[in-house]
Structure formats: structure tokens, C-alpha cells
N, C-alpha and C. Protein backbone atom coordinates (compact mmCIF):
# COMPACT_ATOMS: atom_id res chain seq x y z
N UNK A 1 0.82 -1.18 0.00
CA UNK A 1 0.00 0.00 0.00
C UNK A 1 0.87 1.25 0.00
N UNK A 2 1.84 1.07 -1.09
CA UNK A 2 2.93 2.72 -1.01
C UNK A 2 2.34 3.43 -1.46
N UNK A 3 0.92 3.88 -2.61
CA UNK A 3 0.33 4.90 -2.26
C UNK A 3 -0.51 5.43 -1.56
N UNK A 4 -0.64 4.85 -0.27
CA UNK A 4 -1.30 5.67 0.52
C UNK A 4 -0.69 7.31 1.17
N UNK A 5 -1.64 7.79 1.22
CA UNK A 5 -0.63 9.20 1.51
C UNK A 5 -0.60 9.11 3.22
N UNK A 6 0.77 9.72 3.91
CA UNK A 6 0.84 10.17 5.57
C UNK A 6 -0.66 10.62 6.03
N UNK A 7 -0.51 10.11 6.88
CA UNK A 7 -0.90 11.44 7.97
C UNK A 7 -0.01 12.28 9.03
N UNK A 8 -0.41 13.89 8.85
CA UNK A 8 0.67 14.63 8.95
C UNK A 8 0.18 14.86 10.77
N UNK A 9 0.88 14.30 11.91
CA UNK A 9 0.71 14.97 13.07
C UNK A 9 1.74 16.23 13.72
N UNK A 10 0.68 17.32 13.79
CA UNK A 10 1.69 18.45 14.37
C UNK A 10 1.71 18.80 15.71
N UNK A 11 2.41 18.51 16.87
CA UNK A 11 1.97 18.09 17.98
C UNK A 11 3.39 18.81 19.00
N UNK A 12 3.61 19.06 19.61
CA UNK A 12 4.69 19.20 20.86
C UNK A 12 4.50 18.62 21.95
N UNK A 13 3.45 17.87 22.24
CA UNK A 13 3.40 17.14 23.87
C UNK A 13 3.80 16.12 23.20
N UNK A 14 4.55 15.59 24.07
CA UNK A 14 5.09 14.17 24.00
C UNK A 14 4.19 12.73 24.41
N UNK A 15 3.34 13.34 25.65
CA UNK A 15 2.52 12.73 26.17
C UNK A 15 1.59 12.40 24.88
N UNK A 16 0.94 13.33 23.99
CA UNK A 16 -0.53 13.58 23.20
C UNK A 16 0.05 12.73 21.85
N UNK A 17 1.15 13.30 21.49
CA UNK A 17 2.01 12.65 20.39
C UNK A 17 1.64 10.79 20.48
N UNK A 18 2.14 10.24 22.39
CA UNK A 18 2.22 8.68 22.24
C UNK A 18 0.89 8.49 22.03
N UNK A 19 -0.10 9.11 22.69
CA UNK A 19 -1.60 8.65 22.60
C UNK A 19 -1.99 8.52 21.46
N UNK A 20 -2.01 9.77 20.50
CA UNK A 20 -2.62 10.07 18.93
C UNK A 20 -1.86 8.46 18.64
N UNK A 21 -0.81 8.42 18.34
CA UNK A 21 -0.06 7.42 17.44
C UNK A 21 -0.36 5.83 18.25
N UNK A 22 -0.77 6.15 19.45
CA UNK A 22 -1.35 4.48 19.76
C UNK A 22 -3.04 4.40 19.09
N UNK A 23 -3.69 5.47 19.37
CA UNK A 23 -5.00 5.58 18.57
C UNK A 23 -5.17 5.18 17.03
N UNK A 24 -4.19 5.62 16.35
CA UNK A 24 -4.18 5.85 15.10
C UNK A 24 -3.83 4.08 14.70
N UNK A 25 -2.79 3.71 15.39
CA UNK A 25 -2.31 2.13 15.59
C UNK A 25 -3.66 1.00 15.37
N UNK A 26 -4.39 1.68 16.98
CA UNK A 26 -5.80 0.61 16.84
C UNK A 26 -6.59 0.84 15.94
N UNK A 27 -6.63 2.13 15.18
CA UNK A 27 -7.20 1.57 13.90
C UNK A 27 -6.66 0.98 13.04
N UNK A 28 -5.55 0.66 12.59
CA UNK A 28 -5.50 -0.39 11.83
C UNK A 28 -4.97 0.45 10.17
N UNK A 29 -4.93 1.67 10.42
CA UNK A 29 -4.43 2.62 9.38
C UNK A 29 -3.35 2.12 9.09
N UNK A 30 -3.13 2.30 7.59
CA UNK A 30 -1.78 1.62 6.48
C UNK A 30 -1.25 2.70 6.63
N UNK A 31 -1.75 4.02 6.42
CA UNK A 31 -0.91 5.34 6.46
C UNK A 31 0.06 5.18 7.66
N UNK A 32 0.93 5.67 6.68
CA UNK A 32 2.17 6.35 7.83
C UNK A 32 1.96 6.70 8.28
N UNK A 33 2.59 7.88 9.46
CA UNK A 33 2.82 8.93 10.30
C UNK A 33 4.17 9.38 10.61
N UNK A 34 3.12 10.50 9.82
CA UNK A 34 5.30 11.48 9.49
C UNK A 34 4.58 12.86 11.21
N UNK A 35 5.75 13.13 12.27
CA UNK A 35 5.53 14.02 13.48
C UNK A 35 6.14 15.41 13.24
N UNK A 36 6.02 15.89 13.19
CA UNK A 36 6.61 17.05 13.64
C UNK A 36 6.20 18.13 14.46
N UNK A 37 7.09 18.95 15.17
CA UNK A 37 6.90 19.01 16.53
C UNK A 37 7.31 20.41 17.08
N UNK A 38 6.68 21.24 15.73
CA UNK A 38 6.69 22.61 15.86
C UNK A 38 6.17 23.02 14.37
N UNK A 39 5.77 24.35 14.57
CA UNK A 39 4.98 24.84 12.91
C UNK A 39 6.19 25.15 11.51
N UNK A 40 7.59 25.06 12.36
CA UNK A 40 8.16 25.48 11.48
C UNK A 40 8.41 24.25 10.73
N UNK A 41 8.77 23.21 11.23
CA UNK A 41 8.91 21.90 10.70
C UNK A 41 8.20 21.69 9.75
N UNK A 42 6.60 21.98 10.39
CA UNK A 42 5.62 21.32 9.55
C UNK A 42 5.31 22.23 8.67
N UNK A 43 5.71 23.27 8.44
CA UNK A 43 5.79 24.52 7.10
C UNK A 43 6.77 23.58 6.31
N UNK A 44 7.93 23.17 6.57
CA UNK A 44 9.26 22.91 6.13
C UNK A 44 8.65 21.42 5.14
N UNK A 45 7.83 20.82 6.10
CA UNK A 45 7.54 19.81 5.50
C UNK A 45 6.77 19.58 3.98
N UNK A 46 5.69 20.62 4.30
CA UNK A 46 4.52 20.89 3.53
C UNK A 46 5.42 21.70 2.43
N UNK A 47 5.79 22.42 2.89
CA UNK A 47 6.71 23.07 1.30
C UNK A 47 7.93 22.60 0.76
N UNK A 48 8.43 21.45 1.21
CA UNK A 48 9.27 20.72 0.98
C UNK A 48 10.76 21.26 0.83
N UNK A 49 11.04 21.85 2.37
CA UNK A 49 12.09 22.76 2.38
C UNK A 49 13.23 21.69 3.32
N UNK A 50 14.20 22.09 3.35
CA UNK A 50 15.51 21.50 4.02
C UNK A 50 15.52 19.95 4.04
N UNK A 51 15.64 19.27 5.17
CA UNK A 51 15.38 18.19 5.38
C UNK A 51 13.86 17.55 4.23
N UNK A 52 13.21 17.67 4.10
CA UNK A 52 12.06 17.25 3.14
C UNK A 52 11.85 17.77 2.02
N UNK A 53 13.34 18.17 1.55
CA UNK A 53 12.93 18.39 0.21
C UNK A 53 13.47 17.32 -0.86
N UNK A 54 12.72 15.88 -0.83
CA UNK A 54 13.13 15.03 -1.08
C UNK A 54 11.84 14.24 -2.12
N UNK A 55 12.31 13.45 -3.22
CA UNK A 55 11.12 12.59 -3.68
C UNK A 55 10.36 12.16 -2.95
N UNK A 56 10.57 11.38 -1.99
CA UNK A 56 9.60 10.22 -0.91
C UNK A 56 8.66 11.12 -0.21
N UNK A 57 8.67 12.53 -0.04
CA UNK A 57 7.84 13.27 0.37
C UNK A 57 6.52 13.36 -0.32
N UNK A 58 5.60 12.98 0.00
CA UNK A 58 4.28 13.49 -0.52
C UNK A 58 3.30 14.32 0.57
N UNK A 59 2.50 14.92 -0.39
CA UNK A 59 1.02 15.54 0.40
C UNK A 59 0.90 14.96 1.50
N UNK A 60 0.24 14.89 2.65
CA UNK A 60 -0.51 14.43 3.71
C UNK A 60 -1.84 14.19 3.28
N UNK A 61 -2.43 12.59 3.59
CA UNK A 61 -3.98 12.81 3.81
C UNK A 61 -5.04 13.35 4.21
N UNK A 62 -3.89 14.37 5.55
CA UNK A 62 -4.73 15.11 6.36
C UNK A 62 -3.42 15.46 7.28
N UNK A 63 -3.79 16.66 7.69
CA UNK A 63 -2.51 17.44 8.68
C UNK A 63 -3.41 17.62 10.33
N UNK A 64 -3.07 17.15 11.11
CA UNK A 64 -3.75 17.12 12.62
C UNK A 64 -2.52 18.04 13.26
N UNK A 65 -3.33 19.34 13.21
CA UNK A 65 -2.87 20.18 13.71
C UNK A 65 -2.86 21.35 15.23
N UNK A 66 -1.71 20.91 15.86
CA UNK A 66 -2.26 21.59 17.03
C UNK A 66 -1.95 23.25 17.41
N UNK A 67 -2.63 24.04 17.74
CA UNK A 67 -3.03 25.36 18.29
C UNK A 67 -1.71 25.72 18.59
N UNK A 68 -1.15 25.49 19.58
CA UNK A 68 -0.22 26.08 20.48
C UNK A 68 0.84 25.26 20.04
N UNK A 69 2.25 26.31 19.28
CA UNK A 69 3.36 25.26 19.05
C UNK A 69 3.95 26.13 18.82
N UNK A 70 5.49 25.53 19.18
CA UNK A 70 6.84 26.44 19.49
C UNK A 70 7.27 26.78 17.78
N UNK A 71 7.81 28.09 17.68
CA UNK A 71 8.72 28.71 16.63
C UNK A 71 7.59 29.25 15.41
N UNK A 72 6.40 28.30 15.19
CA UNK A 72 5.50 29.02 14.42
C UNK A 72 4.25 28.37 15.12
N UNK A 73 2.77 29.49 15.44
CA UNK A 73 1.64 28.47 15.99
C UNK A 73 0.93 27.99 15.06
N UNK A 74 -0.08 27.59 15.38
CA UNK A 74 -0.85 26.59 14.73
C UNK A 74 -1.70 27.27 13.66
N UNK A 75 -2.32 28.48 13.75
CA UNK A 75 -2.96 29.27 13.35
C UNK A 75 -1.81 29.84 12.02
N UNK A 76 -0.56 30.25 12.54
CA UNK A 76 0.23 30.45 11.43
C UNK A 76 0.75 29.55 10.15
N UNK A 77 0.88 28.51 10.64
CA UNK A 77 0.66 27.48 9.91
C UNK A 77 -0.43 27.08 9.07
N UNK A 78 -1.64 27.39 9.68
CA UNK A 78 -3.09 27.20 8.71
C UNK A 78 -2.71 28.41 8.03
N UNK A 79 -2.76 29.81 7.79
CA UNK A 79 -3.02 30.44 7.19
C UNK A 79 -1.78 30.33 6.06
N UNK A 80 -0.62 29.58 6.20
CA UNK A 80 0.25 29.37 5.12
C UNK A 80 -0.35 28.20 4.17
N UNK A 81 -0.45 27.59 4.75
CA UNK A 81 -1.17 26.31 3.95
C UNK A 81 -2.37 26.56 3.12
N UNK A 82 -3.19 26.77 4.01
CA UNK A 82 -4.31 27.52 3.23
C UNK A 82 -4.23 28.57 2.13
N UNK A 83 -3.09 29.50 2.21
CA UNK A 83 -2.75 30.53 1.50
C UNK A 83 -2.37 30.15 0.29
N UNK A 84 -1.66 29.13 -0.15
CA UNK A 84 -0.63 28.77 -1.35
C UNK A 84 -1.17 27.53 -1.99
N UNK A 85 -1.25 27.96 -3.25
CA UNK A 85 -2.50 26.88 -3.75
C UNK A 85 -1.84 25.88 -4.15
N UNK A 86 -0.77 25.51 -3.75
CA UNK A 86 0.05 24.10 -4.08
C UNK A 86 -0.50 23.22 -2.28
N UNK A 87 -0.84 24.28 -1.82
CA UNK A 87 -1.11 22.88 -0.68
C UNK A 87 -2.53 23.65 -0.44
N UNK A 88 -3.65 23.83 -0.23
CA UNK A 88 -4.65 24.66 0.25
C UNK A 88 -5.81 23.57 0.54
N UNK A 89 -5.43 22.31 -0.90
CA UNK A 89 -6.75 21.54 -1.05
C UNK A 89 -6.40 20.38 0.64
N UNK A 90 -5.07 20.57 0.80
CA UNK A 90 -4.96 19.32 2.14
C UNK A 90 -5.42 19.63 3.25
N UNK A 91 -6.42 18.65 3.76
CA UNK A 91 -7.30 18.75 5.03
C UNK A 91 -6.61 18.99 6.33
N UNK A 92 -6.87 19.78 6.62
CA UNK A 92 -6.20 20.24 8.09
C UNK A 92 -7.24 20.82 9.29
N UNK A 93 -6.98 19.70 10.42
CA UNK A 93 -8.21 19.80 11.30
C UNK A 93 -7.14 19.88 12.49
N UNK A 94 -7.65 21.22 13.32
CA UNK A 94 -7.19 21.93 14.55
C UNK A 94 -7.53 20.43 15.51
N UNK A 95 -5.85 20.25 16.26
CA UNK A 95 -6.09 19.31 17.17
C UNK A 95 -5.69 20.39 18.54
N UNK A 96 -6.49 20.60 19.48
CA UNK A 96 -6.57 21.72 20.58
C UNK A 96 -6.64 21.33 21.70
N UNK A 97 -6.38 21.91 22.94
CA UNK A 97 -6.89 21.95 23.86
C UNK A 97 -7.65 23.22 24.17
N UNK A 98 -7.64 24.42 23.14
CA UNK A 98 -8.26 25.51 23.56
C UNK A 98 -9.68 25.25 23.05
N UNK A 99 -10.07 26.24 23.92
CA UNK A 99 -11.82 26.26 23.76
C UNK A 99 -12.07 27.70 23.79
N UNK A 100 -11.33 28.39 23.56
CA UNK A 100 -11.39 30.01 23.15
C UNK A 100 -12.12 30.18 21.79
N UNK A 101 -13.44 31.01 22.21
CA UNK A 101 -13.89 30.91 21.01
C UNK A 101 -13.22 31.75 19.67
N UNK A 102 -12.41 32.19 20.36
CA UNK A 102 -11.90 33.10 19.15
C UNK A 102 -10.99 32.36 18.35
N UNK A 103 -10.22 31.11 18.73
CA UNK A 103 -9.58 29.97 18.17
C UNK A 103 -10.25 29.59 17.11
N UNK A 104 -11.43 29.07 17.74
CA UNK A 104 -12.10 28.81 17.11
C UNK A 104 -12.75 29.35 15.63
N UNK A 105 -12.60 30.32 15.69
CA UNK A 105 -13.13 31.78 15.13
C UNK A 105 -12.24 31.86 13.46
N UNK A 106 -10.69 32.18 14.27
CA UNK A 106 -9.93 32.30 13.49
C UNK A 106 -9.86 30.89 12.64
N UNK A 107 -9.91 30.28 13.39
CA UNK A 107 -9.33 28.86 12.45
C UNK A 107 -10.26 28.93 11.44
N UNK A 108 -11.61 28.72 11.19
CA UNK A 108 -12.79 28.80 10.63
C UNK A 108 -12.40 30.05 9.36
N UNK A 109 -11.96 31.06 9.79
CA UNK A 109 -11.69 32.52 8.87
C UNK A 109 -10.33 32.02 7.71
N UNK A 110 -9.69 31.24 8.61
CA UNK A 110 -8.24 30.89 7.66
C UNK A 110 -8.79 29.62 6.40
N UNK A 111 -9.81 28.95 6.87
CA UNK A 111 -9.86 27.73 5.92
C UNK A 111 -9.80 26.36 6.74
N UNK A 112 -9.69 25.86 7.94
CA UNK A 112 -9.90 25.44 8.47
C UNK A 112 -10.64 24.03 8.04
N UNK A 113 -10.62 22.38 8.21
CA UNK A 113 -11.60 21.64 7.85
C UNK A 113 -12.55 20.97 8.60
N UNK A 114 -11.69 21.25 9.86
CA UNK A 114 -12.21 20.92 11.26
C UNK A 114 -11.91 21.17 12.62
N UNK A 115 -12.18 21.58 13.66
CA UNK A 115 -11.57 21.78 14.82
C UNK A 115 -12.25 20.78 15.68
N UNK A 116 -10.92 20.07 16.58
CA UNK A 116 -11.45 19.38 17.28
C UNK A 116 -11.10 19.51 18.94
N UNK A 117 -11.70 19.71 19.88
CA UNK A 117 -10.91 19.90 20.82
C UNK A 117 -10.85 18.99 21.82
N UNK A 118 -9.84 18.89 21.92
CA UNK A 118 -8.99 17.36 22.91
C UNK A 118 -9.77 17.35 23.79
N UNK A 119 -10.52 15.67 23.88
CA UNK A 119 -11.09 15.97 25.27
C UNK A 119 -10.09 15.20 26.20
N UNK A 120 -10.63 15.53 27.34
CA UNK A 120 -9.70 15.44 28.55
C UNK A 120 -9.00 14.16 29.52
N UNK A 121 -10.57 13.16 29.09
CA UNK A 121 -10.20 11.93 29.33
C UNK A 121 -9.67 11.06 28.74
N UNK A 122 -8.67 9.96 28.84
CA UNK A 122 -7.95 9.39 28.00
C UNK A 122 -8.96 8.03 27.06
N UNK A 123 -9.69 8.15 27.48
CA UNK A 123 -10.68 7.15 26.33
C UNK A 123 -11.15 7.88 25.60
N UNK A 124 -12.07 9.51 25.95
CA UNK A 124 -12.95 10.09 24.93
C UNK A 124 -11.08 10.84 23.98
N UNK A 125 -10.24 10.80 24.94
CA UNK A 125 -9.20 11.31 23.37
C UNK A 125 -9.03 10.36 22.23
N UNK A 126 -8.74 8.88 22.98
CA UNK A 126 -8.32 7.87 21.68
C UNK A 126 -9.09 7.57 20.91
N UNK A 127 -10.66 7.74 21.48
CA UNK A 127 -11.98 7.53 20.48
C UNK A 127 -12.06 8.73 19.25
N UNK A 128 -11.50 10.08 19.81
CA UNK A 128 -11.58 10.59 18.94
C UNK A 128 -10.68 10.68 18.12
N UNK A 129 -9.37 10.76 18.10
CA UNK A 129 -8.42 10.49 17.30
C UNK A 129 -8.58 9.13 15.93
N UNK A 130 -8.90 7.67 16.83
CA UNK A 130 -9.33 6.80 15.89
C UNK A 130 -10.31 7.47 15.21
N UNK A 131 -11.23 8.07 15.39
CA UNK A 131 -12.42 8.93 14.36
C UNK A 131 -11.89 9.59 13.45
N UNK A 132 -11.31 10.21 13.75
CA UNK A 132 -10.27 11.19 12.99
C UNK A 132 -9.65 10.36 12.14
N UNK A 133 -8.67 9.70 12.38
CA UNK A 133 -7.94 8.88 11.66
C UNK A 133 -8.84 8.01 10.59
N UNK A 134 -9.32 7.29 10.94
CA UNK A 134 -10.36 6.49 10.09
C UNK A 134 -10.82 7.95 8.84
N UNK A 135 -11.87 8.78 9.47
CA UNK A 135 -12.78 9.40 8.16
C UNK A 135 -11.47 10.22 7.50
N UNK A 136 -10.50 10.66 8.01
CA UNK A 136 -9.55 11.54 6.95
C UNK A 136 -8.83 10.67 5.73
N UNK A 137 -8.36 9.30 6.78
CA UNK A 137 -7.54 8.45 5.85
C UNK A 137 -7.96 7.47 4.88
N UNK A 138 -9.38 7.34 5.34
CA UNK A 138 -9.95 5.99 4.41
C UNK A 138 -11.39 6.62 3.96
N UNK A 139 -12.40 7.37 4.59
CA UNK A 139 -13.49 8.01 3.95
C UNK A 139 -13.49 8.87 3.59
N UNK A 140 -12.98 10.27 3.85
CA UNK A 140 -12.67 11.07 3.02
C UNK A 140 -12.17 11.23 1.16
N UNK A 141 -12.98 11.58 0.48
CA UNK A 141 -12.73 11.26 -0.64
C UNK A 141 -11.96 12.58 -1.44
N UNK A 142 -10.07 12.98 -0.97
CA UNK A 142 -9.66 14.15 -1.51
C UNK A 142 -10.19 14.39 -2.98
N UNK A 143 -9.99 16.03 -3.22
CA UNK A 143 -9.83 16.30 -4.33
C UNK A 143 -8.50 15.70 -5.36
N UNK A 144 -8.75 15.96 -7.15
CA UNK A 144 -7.77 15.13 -7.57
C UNK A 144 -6.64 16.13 -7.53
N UNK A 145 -5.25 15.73 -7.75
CA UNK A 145 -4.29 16.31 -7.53
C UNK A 145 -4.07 17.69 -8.28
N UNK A 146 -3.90 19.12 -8.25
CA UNK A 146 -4.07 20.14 -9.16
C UNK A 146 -2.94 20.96 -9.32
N UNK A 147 -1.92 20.91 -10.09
CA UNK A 147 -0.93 21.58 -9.88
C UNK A 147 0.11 21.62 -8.90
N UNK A 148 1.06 22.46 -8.70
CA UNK A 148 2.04 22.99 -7.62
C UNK A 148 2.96 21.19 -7.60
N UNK A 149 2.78 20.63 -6.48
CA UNK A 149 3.83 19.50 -6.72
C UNK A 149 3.21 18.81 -6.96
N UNK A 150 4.04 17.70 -7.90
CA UNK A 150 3.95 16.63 -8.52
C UNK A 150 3.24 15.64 -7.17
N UNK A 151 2.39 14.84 -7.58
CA UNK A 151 2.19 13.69 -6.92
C UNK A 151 2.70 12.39 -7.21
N UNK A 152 2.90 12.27 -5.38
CA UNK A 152 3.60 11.31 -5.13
C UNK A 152 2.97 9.57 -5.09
N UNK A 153 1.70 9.61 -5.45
CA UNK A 153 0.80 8.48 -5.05
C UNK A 153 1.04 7.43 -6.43
């Protein structure tokens, strides 16, 4: 299954990072999981700069993106992605712990595909993550590939 595309997690807790990726596990997802662990990375990634500017790089199925992150935030990151029509069509759903509605707000204003906010207990998180994981990677039906980089699938 080498064309399946990643799923992109953007995350800085270490703690949330093992959970998502044991969640994502029990479902049973073929997709990878490429981490990175600040916005600049995951800019770096998505535009295929330094370290990832390599063939084996492709699109993400979906970018699980969190709010609060060191060197670029989360919000800055959506509005790059969203901005540049070589990546705009890839699904990117706010992974949060904020409940500020103005988070909320903004994310929605930038392009946003979903916000989800972490719940607190460790079953309602892995339930939702497997949710996540499942409809981005296997029901979700992307758009076809349009320009900017070549696809990798």
C-alpha cells in the first residue's frame, strides 16, 4: 500500500504525540505517520524545504494540527497552507486543547476543515483520534491532484 498518503501529526506534547499514534495504531491505518513538533517543521515539511525536500515526500492525507506550538503556531501554519495553492486543497483539522472561542473563530476565517478539541479523558481522546484517523484516511474522498507539486501516489 505505497500509495497511501501520511498522515501529517503536528503536535509538541510528548505525552498527546504517544496517545494520537497508539490511537491511530488501533485503527489499523496503512498510512504512515510522518511528526513534527513545531509549525516550522511542519511549514518545512509541507513546502518541501531543508530536510524534506526530497522525492519520498508526498502531500498528507490530512494534517492534525495543534493550536499552540513552538517557533511558528498553529494558526500560522493554517493560514500558510491555506494561502498557497500548491497545498490549500490538504485537510487540516485543529487538534486543541483551547476552547477560546476566538480559536475557534480564526481557524474557521483561515480555511480550516475541522476543529477538534482534545477531550480530557484518556478514552474520549483515543476515540476521537481513531475517528479522525479512520474518516480523513480511508473516507474522506480528496480532491484530484491540481498543480504545484507533482504527486507522489
Amino acid at each position: 500500500m505505497a500509495d497511501l498518503k501520511p498522515i501529517l501529526l503536528v503536535e509538541d506534547n510528548p505525552n498527546d504525540i504517544e496517545l494520537t499514534l497508539a490511537a491511530l495504531e488501533q485503527s489499523q491505518l496503512a498510512n504512515a505517520i510522518v511528526i513534527c513538533r513545531d509549525g516550522a517543521e511542519a511549514l518545512d515539511y509541507l513546502q518541501r524545504r531543508g530536510i524534506y525536500d526530497r522525492p519520498d515526500v508526498s502531500d498528507p492525507a490530512v494534517v492534525l494540527l495543534d493550536l499552540k506550538l513552538p517557533k511558528v503556531d498553529g494558526l500560522e501554519v493554517l493560514a500558510t497552507v491555506k494561502g498557497d495553492p500548491r497545498t490549500r486543497a490538504i485537510p487540516v483539522v485543529m487538534l486543541t486543547s483551547s476552547r477560546e472561542e476566538s480559536d475557534l473563530v480564526r481557524s474557521y476565517e483561515l480555511g480550516v476543515n475541522a476543529f477538534v478539541v482534545k477531550p480530557v479523558g484518556f478514552k474520549e481522546f483515543f476515540d476521537a483520534i481513531q475517528d479522525l484517523g479512520v474518516f480523513w484516511a480511508v473516507l474522506n474522498e480528496p480532491p484530484p491532484h491540481r498543480g504545484g507539486w507533482p504527486s507522489n501516489t
